[in-house]
C-alpha atoms as a PDB file:
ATOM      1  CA  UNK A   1      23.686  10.875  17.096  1.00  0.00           C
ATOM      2  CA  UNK A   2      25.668   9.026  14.503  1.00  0.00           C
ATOM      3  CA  UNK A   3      23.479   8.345  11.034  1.00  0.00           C
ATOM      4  CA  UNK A   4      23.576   4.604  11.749  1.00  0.00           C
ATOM      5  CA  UNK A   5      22.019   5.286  15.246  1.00  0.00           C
ATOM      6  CA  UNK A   6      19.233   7.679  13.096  1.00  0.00           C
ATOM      7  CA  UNK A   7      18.263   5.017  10.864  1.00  0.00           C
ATOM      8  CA  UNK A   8      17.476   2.164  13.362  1.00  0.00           C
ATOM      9  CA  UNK A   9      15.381   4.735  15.724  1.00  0.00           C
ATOM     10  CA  UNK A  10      12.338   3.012  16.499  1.00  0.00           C
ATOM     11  CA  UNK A  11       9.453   5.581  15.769  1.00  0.00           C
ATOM     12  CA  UNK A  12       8.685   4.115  12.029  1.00  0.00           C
ATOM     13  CA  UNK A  13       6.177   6.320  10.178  1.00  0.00           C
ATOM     14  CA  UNK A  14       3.878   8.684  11.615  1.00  0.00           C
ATOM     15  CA  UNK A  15       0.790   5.546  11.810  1.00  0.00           C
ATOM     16  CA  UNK A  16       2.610   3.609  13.638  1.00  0.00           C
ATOM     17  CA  UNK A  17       2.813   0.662  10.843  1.00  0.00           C
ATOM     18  CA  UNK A  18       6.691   0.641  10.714  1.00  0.00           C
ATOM     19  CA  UNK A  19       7.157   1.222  14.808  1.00  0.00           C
ATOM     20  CA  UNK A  20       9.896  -0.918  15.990  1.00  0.00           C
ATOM     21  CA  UNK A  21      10.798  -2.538  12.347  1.00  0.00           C
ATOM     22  CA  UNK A  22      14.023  -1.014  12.077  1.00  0.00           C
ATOM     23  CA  UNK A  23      14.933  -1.811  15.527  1.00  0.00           C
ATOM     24  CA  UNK A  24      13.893  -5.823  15.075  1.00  0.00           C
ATOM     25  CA  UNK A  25      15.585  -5.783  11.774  1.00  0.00           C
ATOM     26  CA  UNK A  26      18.830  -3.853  11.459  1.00  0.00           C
ATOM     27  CA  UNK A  27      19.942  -3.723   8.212  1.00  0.00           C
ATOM     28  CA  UNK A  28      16.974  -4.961   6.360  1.00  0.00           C
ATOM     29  CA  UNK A  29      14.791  -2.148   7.657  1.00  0.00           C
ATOM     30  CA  UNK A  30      16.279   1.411   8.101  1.00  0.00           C
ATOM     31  CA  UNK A  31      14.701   4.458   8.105  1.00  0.00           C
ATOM     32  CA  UNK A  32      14.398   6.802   5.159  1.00  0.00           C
ATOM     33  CA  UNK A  33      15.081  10.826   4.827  1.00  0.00           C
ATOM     34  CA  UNK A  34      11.974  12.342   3.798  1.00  0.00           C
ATOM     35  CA  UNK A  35      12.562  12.152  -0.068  1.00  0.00           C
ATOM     36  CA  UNK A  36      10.317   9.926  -1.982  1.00  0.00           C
ATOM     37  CA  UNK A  37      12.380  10.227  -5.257  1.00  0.00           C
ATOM     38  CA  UNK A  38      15.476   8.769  -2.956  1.00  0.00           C
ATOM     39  CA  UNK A  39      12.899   6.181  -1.131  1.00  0.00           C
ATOM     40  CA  UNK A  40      11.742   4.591  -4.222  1.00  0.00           C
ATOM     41  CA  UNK A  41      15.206   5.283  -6.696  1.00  0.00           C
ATOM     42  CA  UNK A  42      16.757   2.978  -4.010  1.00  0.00           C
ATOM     43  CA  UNK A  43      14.370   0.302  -3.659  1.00  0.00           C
ATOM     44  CA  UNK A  44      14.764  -0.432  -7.227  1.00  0.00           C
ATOM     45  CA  UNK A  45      18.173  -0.389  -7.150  1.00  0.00           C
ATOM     46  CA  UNK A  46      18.263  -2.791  -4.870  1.00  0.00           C
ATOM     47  CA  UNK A  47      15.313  -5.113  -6.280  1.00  0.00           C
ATOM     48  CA  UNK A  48      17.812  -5.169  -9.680  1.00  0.00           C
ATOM     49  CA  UNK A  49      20.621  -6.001  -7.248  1.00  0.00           C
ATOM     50  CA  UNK A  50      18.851  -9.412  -6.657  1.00  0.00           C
ATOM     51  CA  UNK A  51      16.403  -8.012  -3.097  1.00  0.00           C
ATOM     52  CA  UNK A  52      13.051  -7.675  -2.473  1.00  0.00           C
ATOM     53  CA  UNK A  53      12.475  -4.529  -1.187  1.00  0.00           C
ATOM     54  CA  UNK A  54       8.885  -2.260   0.102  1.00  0.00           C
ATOM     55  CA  UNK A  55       9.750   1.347  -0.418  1.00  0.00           C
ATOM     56  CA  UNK A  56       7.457   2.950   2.476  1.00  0.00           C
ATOM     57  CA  UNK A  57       5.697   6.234   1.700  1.00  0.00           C
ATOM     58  CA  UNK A  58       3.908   7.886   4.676  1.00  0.00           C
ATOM     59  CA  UNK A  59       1.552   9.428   2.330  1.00  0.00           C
ATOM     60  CA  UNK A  60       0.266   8.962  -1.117  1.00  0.00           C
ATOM     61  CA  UNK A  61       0.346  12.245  -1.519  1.00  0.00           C
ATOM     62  CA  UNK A  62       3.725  12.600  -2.264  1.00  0.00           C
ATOM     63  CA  UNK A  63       3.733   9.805  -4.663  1.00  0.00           C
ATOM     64  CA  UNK A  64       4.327  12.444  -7.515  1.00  0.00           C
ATOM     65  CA  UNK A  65       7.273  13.333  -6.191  1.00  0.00           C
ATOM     66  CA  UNK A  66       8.728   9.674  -7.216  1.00  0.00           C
ATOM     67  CA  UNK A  67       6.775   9.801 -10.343  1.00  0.00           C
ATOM     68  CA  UNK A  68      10.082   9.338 -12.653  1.00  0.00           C
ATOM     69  CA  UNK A  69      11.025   6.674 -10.800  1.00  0.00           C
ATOM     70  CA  UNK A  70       7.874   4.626 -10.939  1.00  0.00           C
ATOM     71  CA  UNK A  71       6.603   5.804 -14.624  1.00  0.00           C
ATOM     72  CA  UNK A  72       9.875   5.192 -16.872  1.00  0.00           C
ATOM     73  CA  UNK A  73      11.679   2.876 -14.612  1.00  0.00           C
ATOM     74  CA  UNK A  74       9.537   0.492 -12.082  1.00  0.00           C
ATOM     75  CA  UNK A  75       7.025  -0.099 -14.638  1.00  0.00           C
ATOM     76  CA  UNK A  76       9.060  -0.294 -17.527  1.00  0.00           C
ATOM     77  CA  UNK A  77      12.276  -2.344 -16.584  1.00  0.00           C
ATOM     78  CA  UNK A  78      11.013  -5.534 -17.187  1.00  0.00           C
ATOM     79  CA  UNK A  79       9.173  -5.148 -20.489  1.00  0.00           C
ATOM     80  CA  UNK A  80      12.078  -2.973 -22.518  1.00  0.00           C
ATOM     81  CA  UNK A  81      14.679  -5.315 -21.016  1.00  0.00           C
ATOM     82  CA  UNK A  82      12.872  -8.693 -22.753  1.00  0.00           C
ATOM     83  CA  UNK A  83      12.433  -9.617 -19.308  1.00  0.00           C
ATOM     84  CA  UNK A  84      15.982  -9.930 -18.549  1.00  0.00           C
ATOM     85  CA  UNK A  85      16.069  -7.408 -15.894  1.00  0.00           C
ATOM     86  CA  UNK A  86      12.936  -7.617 -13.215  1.00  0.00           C
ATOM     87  CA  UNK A  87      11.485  -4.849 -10.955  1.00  0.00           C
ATOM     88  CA  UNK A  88      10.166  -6.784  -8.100  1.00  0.00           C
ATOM     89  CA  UNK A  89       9.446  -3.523  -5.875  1.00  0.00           C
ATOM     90  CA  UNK A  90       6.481  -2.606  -3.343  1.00  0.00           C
ATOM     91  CA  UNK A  91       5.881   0.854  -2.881  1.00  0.00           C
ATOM     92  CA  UNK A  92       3.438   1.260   0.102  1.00  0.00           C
ATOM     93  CA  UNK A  93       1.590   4.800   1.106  1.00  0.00           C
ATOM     94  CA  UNK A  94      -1.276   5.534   3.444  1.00  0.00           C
ATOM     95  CA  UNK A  95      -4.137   7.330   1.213  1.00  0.00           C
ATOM     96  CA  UNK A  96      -7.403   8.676   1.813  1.00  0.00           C
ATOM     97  CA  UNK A  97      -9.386  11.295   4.723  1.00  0.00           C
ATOM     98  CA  UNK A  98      -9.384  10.154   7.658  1.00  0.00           C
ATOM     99  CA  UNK A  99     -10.171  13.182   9.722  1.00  0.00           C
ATOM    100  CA  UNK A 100     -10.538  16.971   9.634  1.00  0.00           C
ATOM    101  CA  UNK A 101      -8.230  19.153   9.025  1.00  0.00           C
ATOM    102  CA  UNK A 102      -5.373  17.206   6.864  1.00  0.00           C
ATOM    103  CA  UNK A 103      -6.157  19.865   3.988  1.00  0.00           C
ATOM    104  CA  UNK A 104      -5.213  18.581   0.367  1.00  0.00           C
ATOM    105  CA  UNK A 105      -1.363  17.350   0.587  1.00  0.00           C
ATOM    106  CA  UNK A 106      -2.360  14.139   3.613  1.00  0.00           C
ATOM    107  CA  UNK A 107      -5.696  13.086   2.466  1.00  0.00           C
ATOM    108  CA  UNK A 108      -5.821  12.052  -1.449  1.00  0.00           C
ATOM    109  CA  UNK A 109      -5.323   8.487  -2.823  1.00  0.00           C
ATOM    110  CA  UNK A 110      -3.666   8.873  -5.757  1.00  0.00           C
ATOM    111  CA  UNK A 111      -5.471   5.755  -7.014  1.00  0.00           C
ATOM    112  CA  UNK A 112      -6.631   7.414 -10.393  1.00  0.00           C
ATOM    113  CA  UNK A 113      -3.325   8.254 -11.972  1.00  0.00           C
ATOM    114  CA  UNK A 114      -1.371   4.896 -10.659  1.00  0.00           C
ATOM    115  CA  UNK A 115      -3.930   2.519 -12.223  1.00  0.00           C
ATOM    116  CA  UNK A 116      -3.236   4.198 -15.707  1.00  0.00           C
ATOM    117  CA  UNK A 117       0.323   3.235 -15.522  1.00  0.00           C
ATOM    118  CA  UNK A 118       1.767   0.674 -17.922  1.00  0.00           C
ATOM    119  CA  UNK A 119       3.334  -2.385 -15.958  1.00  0.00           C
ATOM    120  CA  UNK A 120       2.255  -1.296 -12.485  1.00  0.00           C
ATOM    121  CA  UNK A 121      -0.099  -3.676 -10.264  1.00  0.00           C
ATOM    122  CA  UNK A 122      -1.992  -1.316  -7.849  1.00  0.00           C
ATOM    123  CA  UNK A 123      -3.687  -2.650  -4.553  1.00  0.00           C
ATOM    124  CA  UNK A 124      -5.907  -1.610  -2.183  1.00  0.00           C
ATOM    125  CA  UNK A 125      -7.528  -3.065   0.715  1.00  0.00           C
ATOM    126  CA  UNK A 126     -10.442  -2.193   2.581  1.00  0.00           C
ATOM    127  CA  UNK A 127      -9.926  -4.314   5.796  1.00  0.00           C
ATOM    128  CA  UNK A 128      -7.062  -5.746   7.629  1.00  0.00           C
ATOM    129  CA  UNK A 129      -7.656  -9.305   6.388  1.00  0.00           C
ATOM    130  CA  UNK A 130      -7.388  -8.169   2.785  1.00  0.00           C
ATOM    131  CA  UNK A 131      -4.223  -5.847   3.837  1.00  0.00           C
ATOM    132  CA  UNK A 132      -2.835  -9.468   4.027  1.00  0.00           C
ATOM    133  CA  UNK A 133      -3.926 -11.486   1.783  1.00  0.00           C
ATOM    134  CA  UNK A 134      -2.924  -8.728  -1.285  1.00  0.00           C
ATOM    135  CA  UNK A 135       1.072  -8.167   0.748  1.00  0.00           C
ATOM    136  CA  UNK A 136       1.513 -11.342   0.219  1.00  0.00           C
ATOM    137  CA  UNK A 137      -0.118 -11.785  -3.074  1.00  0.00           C
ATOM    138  CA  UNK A 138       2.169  -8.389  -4.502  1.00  0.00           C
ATOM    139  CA  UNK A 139       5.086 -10.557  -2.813  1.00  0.00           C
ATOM    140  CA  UNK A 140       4.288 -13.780  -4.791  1.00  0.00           C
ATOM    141  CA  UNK A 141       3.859 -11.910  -8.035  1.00  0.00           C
ATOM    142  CA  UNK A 142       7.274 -10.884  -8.534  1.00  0.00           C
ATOM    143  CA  UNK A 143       5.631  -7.710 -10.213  1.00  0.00           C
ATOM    144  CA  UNK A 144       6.141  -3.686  -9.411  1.00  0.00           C
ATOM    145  CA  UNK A 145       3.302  -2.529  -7.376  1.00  0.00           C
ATOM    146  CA  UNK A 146       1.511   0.045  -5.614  1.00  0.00           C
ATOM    147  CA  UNK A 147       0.173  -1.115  -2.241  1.00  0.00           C
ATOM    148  CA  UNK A 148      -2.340   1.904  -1.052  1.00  0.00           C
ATOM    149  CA  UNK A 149      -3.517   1.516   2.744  1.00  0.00           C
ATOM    150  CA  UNK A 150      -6.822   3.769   3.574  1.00  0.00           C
ATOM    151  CA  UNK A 151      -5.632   5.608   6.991  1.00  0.00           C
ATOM    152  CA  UNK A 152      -9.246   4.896   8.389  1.00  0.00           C
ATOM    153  CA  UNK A 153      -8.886   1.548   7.984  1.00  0.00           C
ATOM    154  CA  UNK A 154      -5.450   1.764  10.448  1.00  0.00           C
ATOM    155  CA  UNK A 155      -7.555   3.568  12.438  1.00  0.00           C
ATOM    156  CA  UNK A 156     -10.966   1.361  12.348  1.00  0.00           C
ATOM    157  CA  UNK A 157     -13.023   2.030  15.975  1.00  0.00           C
ATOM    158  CA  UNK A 158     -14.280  -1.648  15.502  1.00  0.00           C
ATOM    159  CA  UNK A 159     -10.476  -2.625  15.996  1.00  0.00           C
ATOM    160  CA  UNK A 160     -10.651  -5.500  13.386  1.00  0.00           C
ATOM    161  CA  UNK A 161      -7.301  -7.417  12.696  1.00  0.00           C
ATOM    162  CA  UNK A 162      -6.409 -10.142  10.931  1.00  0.00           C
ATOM    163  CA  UNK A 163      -5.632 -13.648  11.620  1.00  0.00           C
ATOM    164  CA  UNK A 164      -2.672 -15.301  13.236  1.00  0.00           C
ATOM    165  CA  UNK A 165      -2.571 -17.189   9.596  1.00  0.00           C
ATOM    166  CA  UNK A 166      -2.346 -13.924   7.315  1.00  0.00           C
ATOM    167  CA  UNK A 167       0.859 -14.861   6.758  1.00  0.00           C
ATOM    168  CA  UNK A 168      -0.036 -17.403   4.728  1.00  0.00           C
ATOM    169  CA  UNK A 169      -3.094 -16.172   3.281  1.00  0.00           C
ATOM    170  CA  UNK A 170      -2.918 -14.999  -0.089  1.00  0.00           C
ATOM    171  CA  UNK A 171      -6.214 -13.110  -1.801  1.00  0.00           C
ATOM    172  CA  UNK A 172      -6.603 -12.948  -5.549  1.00  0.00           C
ATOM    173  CA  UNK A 173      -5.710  -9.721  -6.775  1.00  0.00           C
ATOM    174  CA  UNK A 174      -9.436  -9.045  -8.546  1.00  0.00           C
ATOM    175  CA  UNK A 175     -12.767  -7.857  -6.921  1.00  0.00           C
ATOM    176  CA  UNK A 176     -15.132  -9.807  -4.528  1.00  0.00           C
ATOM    177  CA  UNK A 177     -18.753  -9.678  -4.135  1.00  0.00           C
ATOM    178  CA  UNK A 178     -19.647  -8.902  -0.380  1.00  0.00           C
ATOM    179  CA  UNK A 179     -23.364  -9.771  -0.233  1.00  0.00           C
ATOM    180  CA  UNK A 180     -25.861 -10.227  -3.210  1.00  0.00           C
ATOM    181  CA  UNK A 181     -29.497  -8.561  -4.229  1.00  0.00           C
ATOM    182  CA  UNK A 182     -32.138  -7.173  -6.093  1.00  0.00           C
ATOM    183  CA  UNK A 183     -32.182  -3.867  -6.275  1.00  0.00           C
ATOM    184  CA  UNK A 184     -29.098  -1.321  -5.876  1.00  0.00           C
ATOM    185  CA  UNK A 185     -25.559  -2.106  -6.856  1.00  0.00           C
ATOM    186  CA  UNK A 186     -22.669  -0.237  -5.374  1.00  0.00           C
ATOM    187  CA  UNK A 187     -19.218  -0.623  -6.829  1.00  0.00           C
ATOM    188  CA  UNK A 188     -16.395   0.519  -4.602  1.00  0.00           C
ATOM    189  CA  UNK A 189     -12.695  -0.024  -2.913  1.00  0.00           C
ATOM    190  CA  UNK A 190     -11.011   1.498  -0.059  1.00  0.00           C
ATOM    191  CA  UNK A 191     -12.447   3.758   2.290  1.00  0.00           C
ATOM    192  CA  UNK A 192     -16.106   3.628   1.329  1.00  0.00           C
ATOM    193  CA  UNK A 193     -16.422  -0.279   1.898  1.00  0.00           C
ATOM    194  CA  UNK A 194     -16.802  -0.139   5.220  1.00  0.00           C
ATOM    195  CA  UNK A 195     -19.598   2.296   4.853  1.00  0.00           C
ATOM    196  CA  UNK A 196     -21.337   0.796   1.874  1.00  0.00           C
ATOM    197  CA  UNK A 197     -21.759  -2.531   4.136  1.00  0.00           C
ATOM    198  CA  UNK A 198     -23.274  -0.424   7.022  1.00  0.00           C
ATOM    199  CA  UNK A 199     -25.866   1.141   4.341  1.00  0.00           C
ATOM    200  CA  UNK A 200     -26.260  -2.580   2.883  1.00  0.00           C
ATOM    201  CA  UNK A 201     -26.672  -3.532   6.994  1.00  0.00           C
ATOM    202  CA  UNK A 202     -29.695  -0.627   6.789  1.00  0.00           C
ATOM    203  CA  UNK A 203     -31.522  -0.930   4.075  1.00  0.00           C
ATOM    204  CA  UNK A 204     -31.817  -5.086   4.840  1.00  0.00           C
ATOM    205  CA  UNK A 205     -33.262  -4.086   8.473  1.00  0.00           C
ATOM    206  CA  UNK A 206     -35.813  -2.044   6.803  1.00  0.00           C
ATOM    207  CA  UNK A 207     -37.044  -4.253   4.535  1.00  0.00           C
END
């Protein structure tokens, strides 16, 4: 198989989100070697070439490995360059547990360190509606970000989607408030919104 032919198979990432990309979009979408330093070196190459590109991690895990990369050049280029030279790139990882037996290198999030670095935007969404809105709100920014996916919510057994119109839907990249009251507050992201809303669900029913 010649290394064009590799990089246009079909299978995308091991979730299924990329299947087929590379297949509708030759050229613009090619798979990657396994090598998250290479993965995310190039994407910023080619965002200061003029492009727009998502550098697609399979697991946040691994985002250490490209920790260079998006420390002392993603979130950096813009600022020490007087804004002359801008970073416009979208790293996207799966994060999270989603089911026994992953062990320690497939189920963390990685949320804690990226937060803490300078000139980084991190998102996360907790369902597939805000999966959208906060893609296309990291692609209107213009700005470096990381874009963490929870794997349970790719893998949600109510099935929930999004609209037809997510792809103009745009959410504000700040926190909502999903249901008001009087006497417990929960604070969360990711993963545990789904449950926090079926405890919310409870506690209502029983008064």
């Amino acid at each position: 198989m010649s290394l064009w032919a590799r990089y246009r198979r079909p299978k995308g990432d091991v979730f299924g989100v990329t299947r087929g990309l590379s297949s509708a979009f030759p050229g613009r979408v090619v798979n990657a070697p396994l090598s998250e330093s290479t993965i995310v070196g190039t994407a910023i190459g080619r965002a200061l070439a003029g492009q727009r590109p998502v550098a697609f991690l399979q697991f946040a895990d691994f985002l250490p490995l490209a920790f260079n990369q998006i420390v002392n050049e993603m979130g950096t280029m813009y600022w020490r360059t007087n804004g002359g030279w801008e970073c416009p790139v979208i790293v996207m990882a799966t994060c999270g547990g989603y089911k026994p037996g992953l062990g320690s290198f497939h189920s963390q999030t990685m949320d804690g360190f990226a937060v803490h670095i300078p000139g980084i935007d991190v998102f996360m969404p907790s369902t597939a509606a805000d999966a959208a809105g906060l893609l296309n709100a990291a692609f209107d920014s213009g700005r470096p970000t990381i874009f963490l996916y929870p794997k349970s919510c790719l893998n949600a057994a109510d099935g929930s989607t999004s609209e037809e119109a997510a792809k103009q839907f745009v959410l504000p990249a700040s926190a909502c408030q999903i249901s008001s009251g009087q006497e417990l507050t929960m604070v969360t992201w990711g993963n545990p919104v789904r449950p926090c809303r079926e405890v919310v669900n409870t506690l209502e029913d029983a008064g």
